[in-house]
Protein backbone atom coordinates (compact mmCIF):
# COMPACT_ATOMS: atom_id res chain seq x y z
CA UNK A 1 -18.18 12.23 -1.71
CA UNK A 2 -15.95 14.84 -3.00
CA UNK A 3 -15.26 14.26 -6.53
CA UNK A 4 -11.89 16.44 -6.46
CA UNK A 5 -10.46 14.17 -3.96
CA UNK A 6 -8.24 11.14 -4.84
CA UNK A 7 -6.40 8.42 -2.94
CA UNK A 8 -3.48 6.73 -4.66
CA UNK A 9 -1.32 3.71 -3.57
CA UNK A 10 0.50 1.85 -5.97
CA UNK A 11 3.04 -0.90 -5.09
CA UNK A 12 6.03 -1.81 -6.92
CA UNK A 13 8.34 -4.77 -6.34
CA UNK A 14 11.88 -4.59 -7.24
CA UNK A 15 14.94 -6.34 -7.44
CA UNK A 16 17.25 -4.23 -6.31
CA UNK A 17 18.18 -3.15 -2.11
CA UNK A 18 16.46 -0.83 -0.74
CA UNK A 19 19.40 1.34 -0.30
CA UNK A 20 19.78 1.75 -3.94
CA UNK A 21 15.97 2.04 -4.98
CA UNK A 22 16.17 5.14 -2.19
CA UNK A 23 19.22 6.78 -3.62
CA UNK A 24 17.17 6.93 -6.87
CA UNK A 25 13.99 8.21 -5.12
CA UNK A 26 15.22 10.67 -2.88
CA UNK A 27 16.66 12.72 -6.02
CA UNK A 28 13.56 13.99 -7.48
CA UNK A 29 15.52 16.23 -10.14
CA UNK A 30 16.49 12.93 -11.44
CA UNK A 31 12.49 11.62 -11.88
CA UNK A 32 12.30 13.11 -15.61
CA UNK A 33 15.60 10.84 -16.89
CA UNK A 34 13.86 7.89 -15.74
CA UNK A 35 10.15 8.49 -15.69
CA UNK A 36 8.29 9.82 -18.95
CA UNK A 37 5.04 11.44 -17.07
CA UNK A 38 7.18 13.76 -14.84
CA UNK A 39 8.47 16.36 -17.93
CA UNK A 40 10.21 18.61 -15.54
CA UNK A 41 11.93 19.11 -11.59
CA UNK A 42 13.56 21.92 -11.20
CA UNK A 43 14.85 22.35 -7.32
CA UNK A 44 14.07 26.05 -5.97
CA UNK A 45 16.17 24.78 -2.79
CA UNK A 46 17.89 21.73 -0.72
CA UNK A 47 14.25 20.57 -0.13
CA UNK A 48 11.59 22.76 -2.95
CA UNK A 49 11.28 21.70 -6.20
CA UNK A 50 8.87 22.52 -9.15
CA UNK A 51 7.36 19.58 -10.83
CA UNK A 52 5.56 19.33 -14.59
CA UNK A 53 3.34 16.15 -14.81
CA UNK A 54 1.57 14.85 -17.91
CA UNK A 55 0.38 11.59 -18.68
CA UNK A 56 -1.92 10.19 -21.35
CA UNK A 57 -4.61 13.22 -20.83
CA UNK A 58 -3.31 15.94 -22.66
CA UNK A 59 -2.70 18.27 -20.21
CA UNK A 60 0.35 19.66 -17.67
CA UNK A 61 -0.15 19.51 -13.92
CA UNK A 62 1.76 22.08 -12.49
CA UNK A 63 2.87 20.79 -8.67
CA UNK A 64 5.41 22.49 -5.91
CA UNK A 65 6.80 19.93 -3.81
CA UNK A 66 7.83 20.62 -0.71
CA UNK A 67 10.17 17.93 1.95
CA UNK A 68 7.96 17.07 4.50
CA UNK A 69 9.94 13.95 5.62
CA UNK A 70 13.58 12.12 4.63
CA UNK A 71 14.20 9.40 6.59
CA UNK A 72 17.26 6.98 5.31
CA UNK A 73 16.15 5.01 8.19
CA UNK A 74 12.75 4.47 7.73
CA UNK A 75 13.15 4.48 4.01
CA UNK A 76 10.35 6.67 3.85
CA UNK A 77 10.20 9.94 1.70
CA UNK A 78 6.79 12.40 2.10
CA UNK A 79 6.58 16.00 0.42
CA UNK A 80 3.44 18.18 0.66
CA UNK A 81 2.05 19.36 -2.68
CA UNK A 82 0.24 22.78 -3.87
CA UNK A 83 -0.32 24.09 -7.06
CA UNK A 84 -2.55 22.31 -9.35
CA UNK A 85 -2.59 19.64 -6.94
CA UNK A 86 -2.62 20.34 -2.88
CA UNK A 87 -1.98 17.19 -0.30
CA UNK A 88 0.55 15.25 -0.07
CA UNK A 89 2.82 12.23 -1.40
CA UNK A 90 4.39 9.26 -0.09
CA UNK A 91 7.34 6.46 -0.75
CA UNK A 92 7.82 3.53 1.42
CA UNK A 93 10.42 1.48 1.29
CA UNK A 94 10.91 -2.33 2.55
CA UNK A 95 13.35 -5.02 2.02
CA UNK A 96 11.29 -7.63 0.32
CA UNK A 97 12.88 -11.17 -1.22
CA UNK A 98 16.30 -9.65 -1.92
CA UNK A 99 14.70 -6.65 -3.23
CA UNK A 100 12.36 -4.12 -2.24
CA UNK A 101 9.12 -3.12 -1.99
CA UNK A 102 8.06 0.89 -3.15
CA UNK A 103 4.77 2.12 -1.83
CA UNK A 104 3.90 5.20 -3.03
CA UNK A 105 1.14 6.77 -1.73
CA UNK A 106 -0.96 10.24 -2.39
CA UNK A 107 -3.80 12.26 -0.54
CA UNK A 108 -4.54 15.46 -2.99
CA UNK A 109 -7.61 17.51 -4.01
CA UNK A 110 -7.58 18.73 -7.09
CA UNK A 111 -7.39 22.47 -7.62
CA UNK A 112 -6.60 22.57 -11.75
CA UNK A 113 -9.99 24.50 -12.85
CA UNK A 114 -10.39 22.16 -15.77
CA UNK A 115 -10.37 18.73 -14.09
CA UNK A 116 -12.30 20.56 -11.21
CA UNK A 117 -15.18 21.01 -13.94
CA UNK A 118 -14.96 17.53 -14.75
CA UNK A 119 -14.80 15.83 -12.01
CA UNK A 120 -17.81 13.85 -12.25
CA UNK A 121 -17.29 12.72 -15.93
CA UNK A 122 -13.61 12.60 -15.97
CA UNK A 123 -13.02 10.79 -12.81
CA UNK A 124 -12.46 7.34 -14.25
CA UNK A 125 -10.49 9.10 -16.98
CA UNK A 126 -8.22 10.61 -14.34
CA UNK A 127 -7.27 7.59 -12.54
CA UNK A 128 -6.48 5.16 -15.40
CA UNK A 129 -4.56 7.88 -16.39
CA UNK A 130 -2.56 7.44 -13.34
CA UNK A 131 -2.17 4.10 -13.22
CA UNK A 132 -0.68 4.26 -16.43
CA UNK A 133 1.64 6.94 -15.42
CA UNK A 134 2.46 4.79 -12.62
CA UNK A 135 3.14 1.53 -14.36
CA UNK A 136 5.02 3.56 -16.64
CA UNK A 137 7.45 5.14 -13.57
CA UNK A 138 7.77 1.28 -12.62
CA UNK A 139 9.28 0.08 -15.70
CA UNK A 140 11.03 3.40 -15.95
CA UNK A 141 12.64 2.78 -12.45
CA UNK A 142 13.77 -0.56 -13.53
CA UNK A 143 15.61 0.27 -16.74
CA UNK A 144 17.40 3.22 -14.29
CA UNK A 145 18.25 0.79 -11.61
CA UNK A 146 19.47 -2.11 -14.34
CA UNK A 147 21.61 1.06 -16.01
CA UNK A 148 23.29 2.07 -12.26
């Protein structure tokens, strides 16, 4: 097993359309109004942005996110991510009792020297810490949504 590897999928139900839940999500600059853990987006073009991440463990991830796929359509959203973080990350959207269903899913290896150190140790650190970043980003999308 390679302890700097991590597979994420989280699934939030939500009230509103799916059209509307993927006007939020496709504009990541946005993400920090809404959702506490993601401190900073800043584009770098139409589809490059930076990212700052930091959760309950006191420390920044540093990410660059780069489109991979927008599909209005499909309702799906994928960007590829390098920096302190490389892989990738995914939203999937479905119409789901009058609302929608967001799954959000990530493939990344950690590169961040630190949490490469303690990988072994920190492991179940590092993903209740991202759980709680994501139920955090759920109730954060709500409020957003209930506000639009």
């Amino acid at each position: 097993m390679d302890w700097c590897r991590y597979r994420f999928r989280s699934v939030w139900d939500l009230p509103e359309a799916p059209a509307a839940v993927y006007a939020v999500l496709e504009r990541a600059e946005d993400y920090p109004r809404w959702w506490p853990e993601v401190r900073e987006v800043t584009p770098l073009d139409g589809r490059t942005a930076t990212a700052r991440l930091r959760s309950l463990v006191p420390y920044d991830l540093f990410v660059t996110a780069r489109e991979s796929r927008r599909d209005p359509g499909g309702r799906v959203l994928e960007v590829a991510l390098s920096g302190d973080l490389e892989g990738w990350a995914r939203w999937t959207l479905s119409a789901r009792d009058g609302g929608t269903r967001a799954v959000y899913e990530q493939e990344v290896e950690v590169r961040k020297p630190l949490m490469r150190r303690l990988a072994v140790p920190g492991r179940p650190v590092f993903r209740a810490n991202h759980a709680l970043m994501m139920r955090s980003g759920k109730r954060g999308l709500g409020r957003w949504l209930d506000a639009v």
